[in-house]
PDB file of N, CA and C in Angstrom:
ATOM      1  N   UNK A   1     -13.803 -20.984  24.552  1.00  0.00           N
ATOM      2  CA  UNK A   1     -12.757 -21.385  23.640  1.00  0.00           C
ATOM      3  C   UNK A   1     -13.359 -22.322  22.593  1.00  0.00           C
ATOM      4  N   UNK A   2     -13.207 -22.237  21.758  1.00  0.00           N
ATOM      5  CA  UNK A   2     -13.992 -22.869  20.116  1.00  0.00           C
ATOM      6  C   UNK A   2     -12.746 -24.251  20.236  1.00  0.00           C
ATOM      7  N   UNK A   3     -13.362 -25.189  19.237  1.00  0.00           N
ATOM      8  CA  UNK A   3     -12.616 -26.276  18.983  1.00  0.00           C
ATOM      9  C   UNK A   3     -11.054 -25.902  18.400  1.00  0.00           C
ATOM     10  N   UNK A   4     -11.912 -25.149  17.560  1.00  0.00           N
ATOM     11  CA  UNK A   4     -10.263 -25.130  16.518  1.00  0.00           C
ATOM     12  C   UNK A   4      -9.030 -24.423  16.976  1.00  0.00           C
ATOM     13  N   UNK A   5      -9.962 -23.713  18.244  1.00  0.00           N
ATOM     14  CA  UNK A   5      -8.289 -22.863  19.276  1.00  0.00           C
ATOM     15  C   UNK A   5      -7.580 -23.906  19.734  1.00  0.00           C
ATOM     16  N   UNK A   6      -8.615 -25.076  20.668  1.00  0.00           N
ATOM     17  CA  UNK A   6      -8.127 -25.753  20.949  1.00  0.00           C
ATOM     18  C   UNK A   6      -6.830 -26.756  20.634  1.00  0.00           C
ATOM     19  N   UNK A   7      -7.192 -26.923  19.253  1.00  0.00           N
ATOM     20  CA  UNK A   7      -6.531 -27.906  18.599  1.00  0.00           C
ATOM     21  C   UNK A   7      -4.715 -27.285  17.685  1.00  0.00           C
ATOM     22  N   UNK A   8      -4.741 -25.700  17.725  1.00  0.00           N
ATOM     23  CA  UNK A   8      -3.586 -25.457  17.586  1.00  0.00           C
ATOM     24  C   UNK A   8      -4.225 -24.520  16.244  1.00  0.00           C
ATOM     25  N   UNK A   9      -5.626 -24.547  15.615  1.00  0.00           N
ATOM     26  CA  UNK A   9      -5.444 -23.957  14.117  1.00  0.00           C
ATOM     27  C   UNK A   9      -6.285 -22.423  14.671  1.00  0.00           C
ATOM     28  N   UNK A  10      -5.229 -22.456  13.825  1.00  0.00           N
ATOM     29  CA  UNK A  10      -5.170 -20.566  13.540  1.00  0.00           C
ATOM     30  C   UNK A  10      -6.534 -20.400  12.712  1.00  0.00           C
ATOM     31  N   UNK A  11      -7.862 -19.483  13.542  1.00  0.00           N
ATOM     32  CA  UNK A  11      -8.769 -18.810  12.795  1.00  0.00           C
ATOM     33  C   UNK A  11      -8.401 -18.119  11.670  1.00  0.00           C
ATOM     34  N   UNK A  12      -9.520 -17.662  10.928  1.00  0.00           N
ATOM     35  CA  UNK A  12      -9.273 -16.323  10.125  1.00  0.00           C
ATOM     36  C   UNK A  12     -10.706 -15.538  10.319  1.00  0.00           C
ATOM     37  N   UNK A  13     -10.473 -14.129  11.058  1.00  0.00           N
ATOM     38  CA  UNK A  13     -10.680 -13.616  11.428  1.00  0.00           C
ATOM     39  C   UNK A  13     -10.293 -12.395  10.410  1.00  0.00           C
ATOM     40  N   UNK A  14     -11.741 -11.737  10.573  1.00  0.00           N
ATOM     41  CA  UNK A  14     -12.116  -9.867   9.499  1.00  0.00           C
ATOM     42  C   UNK A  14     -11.054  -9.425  10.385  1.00  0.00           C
ATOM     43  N   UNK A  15     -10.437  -8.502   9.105  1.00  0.00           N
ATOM     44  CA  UNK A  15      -9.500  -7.274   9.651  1.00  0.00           C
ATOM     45  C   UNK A  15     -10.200  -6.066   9.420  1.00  0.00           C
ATOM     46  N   UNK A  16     -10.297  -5.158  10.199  1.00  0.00           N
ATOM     47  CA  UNK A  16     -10.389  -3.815  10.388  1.00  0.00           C
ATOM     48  C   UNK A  16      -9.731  -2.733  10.738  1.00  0.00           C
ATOM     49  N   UNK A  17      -9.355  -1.702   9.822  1.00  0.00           N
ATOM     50  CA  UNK A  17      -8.113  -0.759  10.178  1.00  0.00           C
ATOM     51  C   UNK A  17      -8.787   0.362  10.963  1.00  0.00           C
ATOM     52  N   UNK A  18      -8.246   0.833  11.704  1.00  0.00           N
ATOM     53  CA  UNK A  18      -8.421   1.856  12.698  1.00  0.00           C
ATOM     54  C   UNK A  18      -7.824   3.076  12.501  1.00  0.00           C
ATOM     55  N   UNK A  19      -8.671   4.042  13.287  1.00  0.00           N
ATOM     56  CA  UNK A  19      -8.200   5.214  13.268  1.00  0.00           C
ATOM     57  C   UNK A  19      -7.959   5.901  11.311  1.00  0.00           C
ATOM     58  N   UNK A  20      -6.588   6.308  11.352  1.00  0.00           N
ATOM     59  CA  UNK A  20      -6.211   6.726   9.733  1.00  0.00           C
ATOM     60  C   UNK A  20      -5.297   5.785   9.456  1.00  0.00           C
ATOM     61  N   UNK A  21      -5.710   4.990   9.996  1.00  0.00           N
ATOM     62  CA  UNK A  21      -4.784   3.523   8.650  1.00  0.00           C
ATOM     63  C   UNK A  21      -5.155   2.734   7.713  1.00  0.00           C
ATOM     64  N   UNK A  22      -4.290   2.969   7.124  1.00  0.00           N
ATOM     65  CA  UNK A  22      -4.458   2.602   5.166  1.00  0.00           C
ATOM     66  C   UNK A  22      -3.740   1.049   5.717  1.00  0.00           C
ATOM     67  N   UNK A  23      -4.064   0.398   4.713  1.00  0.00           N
ATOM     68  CA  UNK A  23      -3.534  -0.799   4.464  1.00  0.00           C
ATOM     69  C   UNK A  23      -3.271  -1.290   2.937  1.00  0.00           C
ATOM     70  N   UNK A  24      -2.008  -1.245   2.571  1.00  0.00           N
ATOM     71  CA  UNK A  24      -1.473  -1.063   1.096  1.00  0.00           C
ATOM     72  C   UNK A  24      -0.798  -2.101   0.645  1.00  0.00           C
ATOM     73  N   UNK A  25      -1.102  -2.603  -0.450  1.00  0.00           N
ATOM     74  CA  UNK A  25      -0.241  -3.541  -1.395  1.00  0.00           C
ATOM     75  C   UNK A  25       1.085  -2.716  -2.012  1.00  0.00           C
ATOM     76  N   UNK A  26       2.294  -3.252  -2.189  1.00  0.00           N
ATOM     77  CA  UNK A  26       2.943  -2.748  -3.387  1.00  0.00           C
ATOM     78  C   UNK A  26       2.663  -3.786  -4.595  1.00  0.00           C
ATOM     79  N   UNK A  27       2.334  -2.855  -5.841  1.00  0.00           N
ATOM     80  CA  UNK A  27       2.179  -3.287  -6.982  1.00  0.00           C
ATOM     81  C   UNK A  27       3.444  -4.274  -7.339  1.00  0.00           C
ATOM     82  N   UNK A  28       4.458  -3.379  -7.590  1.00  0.00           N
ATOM     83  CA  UNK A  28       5.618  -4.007  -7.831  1.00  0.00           C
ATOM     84  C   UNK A  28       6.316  -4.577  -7.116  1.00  0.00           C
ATOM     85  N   UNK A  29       7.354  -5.648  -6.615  1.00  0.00           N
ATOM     86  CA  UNK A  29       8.227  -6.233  -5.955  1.00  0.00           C
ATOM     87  C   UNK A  29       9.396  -5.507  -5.689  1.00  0.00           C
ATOM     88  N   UNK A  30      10.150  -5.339  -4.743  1.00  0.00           N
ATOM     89  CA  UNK A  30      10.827  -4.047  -4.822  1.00  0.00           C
ATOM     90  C   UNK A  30      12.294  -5.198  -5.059  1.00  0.00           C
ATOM     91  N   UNK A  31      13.427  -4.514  -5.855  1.00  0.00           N
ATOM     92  CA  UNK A  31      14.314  -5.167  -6.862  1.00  0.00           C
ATOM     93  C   UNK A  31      14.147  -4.308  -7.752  1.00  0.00           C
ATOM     94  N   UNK A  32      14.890  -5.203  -8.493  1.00  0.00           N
ATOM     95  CA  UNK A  32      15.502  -3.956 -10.061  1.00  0.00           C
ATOM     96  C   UNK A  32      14.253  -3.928 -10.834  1.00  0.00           C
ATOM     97  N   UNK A  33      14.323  -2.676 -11.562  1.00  0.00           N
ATOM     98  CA  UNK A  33      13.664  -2.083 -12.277  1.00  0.00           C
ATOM     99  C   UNK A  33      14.017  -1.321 -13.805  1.00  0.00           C
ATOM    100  N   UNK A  34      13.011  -1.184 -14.310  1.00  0.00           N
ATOM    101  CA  UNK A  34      13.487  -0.529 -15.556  1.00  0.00           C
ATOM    102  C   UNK A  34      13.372   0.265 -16.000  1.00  0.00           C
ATOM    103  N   UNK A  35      13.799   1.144 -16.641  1.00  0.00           N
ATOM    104  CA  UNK A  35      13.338   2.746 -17.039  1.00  0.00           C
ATOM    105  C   UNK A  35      12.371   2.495 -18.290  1.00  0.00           C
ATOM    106  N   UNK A  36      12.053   3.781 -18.575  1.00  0.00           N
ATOM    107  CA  UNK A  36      11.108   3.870 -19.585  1.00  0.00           C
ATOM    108  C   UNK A  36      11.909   3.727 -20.858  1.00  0.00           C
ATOM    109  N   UNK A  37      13.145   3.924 -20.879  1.00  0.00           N
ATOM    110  CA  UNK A  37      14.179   4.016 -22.161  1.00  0.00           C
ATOM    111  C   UNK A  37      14.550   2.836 -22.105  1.00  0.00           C
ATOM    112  N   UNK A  38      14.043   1.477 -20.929  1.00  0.00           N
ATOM    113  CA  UNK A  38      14.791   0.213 -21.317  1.00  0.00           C
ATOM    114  C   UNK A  38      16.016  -0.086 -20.671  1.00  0.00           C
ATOM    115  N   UNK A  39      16.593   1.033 -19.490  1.00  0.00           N
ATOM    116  CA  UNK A  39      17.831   0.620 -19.255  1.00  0.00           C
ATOM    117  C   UNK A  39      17.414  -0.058 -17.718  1.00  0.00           C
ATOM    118  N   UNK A  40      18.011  -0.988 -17.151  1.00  0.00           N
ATOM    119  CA  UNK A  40      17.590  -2.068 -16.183  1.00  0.00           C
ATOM    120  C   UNK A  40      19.026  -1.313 -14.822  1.00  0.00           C
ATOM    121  N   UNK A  41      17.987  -1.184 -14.006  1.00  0.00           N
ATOM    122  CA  UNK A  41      18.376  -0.924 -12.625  1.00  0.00           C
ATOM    123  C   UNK A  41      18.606  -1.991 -11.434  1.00  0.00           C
ATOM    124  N   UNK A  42      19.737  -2.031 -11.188  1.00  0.00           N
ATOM    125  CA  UNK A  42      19.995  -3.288 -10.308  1.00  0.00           C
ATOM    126  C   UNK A  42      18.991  -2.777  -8.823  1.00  0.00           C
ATOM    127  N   UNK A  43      18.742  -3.727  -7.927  1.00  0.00           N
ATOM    128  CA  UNK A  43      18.604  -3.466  -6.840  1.00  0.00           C
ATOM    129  C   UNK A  43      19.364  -3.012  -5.623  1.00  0.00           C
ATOM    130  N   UNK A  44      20.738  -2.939  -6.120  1.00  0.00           N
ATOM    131  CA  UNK A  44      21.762  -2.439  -5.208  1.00  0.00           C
ATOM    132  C   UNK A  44      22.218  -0.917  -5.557  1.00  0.00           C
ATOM    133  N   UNK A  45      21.767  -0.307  -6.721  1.00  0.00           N
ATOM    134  CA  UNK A  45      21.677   0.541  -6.938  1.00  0.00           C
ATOM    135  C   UNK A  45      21.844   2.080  -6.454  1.00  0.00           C
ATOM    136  N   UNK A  46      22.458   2.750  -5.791  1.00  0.00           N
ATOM    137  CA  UNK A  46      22.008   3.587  -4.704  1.00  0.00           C
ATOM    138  C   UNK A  46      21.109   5.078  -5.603  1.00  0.00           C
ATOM    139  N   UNK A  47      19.822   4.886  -4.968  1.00  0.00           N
ATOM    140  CA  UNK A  47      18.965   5.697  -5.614  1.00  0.00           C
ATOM    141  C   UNK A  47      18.609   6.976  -4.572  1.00  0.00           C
ATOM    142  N   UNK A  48      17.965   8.370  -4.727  1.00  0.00           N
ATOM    143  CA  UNK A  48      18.137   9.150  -3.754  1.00  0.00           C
ATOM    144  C   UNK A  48      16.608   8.597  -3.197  1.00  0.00           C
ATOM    145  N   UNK A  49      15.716   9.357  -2.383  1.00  0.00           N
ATOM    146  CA  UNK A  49      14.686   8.757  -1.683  1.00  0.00           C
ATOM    147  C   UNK A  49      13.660   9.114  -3.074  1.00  0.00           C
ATOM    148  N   UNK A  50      13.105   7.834  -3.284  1.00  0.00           N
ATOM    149  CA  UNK A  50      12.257   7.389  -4.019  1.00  0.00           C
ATOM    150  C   UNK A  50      11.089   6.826  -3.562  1.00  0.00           C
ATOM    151  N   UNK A  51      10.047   7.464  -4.012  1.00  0.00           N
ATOM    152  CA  UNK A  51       8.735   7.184  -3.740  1.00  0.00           C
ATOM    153  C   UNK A  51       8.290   6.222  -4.290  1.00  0.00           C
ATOM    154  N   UNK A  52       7.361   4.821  -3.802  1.00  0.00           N
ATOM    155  CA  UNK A  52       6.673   4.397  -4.530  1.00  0.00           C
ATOM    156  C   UNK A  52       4.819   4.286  -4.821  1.00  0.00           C
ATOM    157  N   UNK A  53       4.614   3.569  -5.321  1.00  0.00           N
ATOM    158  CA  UNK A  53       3.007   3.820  -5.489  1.00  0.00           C
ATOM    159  C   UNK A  53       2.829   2.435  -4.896  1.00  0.00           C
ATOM    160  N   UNK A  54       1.631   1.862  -4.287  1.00  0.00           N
ATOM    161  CA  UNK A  54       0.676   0.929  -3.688  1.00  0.00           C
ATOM    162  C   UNK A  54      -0.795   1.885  -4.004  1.00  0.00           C
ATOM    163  N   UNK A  55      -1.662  -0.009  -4.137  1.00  0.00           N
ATOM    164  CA  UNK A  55      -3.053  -0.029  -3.804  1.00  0.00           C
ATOM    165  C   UNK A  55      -3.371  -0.331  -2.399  1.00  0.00           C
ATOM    166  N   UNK A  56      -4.589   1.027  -2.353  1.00  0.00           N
ATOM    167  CA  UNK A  56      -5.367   0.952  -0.963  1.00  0.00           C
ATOM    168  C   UNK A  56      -6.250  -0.570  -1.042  1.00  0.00           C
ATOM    169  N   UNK A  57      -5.931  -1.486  -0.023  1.00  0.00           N
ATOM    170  CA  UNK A  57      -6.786  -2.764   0.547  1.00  0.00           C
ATOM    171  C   UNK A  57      -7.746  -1.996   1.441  1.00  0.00           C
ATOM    172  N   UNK A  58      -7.434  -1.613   2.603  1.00  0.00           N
ATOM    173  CA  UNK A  58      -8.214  -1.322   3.516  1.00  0.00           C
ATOM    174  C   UNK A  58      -7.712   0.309   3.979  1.00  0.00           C
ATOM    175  N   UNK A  59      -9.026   0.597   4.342  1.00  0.00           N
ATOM    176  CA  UNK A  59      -9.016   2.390   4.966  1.00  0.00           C
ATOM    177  C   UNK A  59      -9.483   1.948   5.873  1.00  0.00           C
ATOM    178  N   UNK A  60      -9.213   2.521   7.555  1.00  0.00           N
ATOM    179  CA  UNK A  60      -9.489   3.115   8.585  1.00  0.00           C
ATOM    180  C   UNK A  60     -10.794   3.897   8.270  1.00  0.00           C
ATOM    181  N   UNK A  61     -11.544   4.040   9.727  1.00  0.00           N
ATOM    182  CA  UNK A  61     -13.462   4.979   9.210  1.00  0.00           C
ATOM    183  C   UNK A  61     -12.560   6.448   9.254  1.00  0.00           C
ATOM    184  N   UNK A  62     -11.073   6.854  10.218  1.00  0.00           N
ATOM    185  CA  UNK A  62     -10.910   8.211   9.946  1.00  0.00           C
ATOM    186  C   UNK A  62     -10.378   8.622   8.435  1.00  0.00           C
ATOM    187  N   UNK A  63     -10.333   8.146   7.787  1.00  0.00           N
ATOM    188  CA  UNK A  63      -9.432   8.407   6.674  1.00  0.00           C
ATOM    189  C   UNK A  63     -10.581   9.027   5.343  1.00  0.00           C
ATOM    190  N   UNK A  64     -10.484   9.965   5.346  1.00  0.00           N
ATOM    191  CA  UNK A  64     -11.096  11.118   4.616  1.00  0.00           C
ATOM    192  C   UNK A  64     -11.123  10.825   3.183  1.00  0.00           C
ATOM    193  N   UNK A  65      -9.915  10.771   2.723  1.00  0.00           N
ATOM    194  CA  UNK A  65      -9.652  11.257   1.058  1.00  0.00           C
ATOM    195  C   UNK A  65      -9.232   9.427   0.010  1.00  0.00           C
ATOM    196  N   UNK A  66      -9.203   8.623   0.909  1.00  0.00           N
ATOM    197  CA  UNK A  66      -8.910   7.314  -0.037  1.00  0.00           C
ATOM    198  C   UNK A  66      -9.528   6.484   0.643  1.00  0.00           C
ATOM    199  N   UNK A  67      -9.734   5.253  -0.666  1.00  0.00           N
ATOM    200  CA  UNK A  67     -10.599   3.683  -0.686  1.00  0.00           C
ATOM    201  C   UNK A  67     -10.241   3.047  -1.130  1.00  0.00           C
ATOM    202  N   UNK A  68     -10.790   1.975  -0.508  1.00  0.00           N
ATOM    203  CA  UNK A  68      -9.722   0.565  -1.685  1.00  0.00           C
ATOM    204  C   UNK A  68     -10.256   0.679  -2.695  1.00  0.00           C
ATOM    205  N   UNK A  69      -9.444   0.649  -3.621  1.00  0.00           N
ATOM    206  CA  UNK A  69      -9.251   0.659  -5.127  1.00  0.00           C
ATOM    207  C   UNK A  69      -8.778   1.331  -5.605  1.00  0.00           C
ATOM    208  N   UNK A  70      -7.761   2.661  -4.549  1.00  0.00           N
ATOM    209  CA  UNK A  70      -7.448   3.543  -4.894  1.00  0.00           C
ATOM    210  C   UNK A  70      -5.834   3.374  -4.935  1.00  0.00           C
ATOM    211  N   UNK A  71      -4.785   4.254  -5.870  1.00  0.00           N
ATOM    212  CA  UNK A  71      -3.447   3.939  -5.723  1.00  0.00           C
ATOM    213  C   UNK A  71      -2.696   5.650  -5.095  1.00  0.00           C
ATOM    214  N   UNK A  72      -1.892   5.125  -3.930  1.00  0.00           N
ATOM    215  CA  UNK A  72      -1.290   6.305  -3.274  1.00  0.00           C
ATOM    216  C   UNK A  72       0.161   6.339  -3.656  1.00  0.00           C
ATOM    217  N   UNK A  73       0.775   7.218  -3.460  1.00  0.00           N
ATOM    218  CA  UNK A  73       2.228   7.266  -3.969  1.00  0.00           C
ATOM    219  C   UNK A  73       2.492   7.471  -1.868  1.00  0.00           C
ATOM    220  N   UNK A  74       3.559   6.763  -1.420  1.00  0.00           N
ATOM    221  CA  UNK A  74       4.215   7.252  -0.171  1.00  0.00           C
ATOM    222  C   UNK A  74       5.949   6.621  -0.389  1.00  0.00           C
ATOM    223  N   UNK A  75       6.404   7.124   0.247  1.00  0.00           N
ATOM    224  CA  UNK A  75       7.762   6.636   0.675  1.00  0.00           C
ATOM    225  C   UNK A  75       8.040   5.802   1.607  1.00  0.00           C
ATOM    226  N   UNK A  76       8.603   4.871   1.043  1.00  0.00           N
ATOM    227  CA  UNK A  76       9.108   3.693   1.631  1.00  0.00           C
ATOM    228  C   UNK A  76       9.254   3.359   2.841  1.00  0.00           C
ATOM    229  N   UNK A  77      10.153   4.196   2.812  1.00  0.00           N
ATOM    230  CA  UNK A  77      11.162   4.159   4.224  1.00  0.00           C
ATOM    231  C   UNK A  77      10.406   4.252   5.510  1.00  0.00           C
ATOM    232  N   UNK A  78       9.452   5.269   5.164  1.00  0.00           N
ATOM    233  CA  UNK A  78       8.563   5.038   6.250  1.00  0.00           C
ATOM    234  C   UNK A  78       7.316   4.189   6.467  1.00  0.00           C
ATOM    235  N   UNK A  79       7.792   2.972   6.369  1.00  0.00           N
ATOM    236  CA  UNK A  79       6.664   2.138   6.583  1.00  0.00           C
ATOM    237  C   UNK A  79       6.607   0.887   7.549  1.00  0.00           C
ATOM    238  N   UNK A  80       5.118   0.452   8.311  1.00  0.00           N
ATOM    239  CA  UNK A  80       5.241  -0.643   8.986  1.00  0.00           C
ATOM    240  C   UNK A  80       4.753  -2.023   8.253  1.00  0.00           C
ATOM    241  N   UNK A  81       5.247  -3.017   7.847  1.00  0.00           N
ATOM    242  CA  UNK A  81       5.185  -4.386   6.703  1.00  0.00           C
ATOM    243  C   UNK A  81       3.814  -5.015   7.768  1.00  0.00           C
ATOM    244  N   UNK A  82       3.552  -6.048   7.530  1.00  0.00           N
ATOM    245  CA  UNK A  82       2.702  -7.040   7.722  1.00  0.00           C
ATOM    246  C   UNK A  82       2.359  -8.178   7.029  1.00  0.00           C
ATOM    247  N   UNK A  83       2.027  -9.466   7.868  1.00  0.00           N
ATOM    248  CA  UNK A  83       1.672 -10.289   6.665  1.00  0.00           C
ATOM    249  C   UNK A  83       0.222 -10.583   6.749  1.00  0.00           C
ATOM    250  N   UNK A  84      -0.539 -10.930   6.064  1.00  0.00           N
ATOM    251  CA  UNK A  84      -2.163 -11.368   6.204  1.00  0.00           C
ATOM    252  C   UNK A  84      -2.161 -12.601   5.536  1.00  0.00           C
ATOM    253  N   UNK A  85      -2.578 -13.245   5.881  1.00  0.00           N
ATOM    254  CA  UNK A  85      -2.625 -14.549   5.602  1.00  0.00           C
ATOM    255  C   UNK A  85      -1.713 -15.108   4.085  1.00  0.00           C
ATOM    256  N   UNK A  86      -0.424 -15.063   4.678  1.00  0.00           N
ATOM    257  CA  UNK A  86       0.342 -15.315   3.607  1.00  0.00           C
ATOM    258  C   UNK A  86       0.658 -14.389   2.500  1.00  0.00           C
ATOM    259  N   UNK A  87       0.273 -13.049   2.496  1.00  0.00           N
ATOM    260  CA  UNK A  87       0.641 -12.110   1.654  1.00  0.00           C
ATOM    261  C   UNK A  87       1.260 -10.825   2.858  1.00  0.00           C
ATOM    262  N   UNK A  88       2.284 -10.341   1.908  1.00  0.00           N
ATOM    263  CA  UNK A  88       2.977  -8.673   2.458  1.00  0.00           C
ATOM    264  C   UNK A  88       1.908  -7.793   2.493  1.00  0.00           C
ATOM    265  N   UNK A  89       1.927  -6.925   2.927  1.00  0.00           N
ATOM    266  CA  UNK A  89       1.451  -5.690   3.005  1.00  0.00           C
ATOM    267  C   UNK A  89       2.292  -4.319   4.190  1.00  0.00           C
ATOM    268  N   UNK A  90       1.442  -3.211   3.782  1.00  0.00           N
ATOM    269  CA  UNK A  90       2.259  -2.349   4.098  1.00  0.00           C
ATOM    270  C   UNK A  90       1.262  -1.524   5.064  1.00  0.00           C
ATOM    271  N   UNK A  91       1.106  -0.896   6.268  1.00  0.00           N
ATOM    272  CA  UNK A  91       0.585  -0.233   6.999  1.00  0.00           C
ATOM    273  C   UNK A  91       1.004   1.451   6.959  1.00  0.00           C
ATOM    274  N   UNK A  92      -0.043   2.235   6.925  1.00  0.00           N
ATOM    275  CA  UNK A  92       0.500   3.796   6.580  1.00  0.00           C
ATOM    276  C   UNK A  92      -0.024   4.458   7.446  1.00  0.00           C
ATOM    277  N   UNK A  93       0.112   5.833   7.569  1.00  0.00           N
ATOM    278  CA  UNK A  93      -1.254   6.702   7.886  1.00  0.00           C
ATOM    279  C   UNK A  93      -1.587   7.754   6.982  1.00  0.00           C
ATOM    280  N   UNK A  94      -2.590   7.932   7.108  1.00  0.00           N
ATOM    281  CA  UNK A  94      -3.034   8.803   6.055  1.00  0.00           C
ATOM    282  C   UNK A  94      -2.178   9.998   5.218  1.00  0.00           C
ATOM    283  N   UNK A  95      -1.163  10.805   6.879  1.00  0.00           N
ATOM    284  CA  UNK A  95      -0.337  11.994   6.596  1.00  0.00           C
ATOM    285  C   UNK A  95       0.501  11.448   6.013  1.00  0.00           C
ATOM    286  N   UNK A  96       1.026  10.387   6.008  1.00  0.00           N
ATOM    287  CA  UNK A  96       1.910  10.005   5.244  1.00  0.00           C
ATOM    288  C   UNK A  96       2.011   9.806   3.539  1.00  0.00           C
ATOM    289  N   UNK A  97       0.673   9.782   2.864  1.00  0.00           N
ATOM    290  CA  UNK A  97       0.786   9.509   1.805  1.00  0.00           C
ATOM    291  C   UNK A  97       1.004  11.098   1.043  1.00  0.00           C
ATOM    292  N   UNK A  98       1.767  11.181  -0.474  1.00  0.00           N
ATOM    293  CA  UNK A  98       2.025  12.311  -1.082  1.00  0.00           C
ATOM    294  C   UNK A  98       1.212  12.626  -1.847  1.00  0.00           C
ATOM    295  N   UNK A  99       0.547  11.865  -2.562  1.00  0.00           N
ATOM    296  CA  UNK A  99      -0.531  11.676  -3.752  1.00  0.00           C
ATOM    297  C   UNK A  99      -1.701  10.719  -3.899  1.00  0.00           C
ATOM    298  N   UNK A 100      -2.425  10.916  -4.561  1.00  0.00           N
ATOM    299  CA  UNK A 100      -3.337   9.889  -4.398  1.00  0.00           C
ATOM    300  C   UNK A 100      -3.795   9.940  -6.241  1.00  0.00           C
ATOM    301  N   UNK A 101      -4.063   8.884  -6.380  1.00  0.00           N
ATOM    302  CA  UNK A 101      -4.403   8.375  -8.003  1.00  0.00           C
ATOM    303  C   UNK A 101      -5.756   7.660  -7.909  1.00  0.00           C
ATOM    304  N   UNK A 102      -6.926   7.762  -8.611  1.00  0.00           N
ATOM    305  CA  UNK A 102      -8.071   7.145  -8.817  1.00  0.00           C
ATOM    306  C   UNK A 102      -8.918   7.952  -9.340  1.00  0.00           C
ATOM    307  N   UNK A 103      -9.651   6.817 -10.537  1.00  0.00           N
ATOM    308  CA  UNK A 103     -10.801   6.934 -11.084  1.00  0.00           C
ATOM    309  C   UNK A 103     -11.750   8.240 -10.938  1.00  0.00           C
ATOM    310  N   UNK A 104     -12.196   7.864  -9.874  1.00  0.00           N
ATOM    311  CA  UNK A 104     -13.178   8.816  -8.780  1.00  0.00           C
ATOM    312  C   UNK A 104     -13.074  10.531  -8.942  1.00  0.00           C
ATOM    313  N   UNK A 105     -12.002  10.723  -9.185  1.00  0.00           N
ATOM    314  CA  UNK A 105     -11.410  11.484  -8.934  1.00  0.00           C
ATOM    315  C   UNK A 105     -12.345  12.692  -9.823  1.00  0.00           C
ATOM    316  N   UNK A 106     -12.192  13.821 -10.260  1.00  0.00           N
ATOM    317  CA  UNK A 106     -12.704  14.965 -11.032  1.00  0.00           C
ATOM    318  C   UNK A 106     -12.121  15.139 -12.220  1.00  0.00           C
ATOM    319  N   UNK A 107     -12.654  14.537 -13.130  1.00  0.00           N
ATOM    320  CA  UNK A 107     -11.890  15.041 -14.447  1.00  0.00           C
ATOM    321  C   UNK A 107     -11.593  16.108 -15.139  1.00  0.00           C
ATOM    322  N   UNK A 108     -12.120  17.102 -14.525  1.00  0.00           N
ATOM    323  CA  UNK A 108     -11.707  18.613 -15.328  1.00  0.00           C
ATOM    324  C   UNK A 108     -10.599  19.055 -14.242  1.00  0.00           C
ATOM    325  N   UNK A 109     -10.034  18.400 -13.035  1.00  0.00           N
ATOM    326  CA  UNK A 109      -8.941  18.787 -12.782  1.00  0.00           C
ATOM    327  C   UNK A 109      -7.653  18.589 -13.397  1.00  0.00           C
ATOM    328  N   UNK A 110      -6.524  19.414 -13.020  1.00  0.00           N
ATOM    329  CA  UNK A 110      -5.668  19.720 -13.632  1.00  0.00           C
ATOM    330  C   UNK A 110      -4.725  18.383 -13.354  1.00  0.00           C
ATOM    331  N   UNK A 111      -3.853  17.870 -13.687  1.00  0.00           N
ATOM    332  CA  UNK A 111      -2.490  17.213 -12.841  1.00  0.00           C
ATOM    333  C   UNK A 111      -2.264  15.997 -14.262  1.00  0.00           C
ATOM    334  N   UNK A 112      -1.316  14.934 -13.606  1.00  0.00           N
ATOM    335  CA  UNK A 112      -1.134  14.478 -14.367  1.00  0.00           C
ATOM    336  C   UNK A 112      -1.714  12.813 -14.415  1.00  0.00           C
ATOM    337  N   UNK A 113      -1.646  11.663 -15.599  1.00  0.00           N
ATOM    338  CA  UNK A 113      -2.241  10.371 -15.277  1.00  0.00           C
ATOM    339  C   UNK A 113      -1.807   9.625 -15.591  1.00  0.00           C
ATOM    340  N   UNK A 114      -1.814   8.799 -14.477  1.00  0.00           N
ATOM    341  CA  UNK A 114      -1.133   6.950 -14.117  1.00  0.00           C
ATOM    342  C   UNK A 114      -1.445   6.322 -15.607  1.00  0.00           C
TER     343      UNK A 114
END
């Protein structure tokens, strides 16, 4: 047992995601929003299921197709929160995400850009 267990203070200790887990920021704060035309969306709003986008923090070694620095589109609803040392975050798995956005990516492919 180290001193500082002793004494009540909380280490900080490397995180490592496992298996196919992503570990995601949301960009935005979730609350009202605004359209592209300017018109302002309350947060009580009832919207149908809406996807949002987050940055990849951390990938799992199984996770094939994304890295941090990368931005995924998933849905909300299905997600597990977390805090890391005083910040939110969001826990995924890989199947879960719909899209993926980054740099990296192949530019003579087709689709569309963030």
């Amino acid at each position: 047992m180290s001193s500082a267990a002793g004494n009540g203070v909380t280490e900080r200790l490397p995180i490592k995601m496992l298996n196919d887990r992503i570990l995601v920021k949301i960009e935005v704060p979730e609350g009202e929003r605004r359209t592209s035309g300017g018109i302002l969306i309350p947060a009580t709003a009832q919207v149908g299921k809406r996807l949002a986008w987050a940055d990849v923090v951390a990938a799992g070694p199984n996770v094939r197709t994304m890295q941090p620095g990368d931005k995924v589109l998933f849905n909300p609803e299905d997600r597990y929160e977390v805090e890391v040392r005083g910040e939110d975050y969001i826990i995924l798995r890989e199947r879960d995400i719909h899209a993926l956005a980054a740099g990296r990516l192949e530019e003579g492919s087709p689709g569309l850009y963030l």
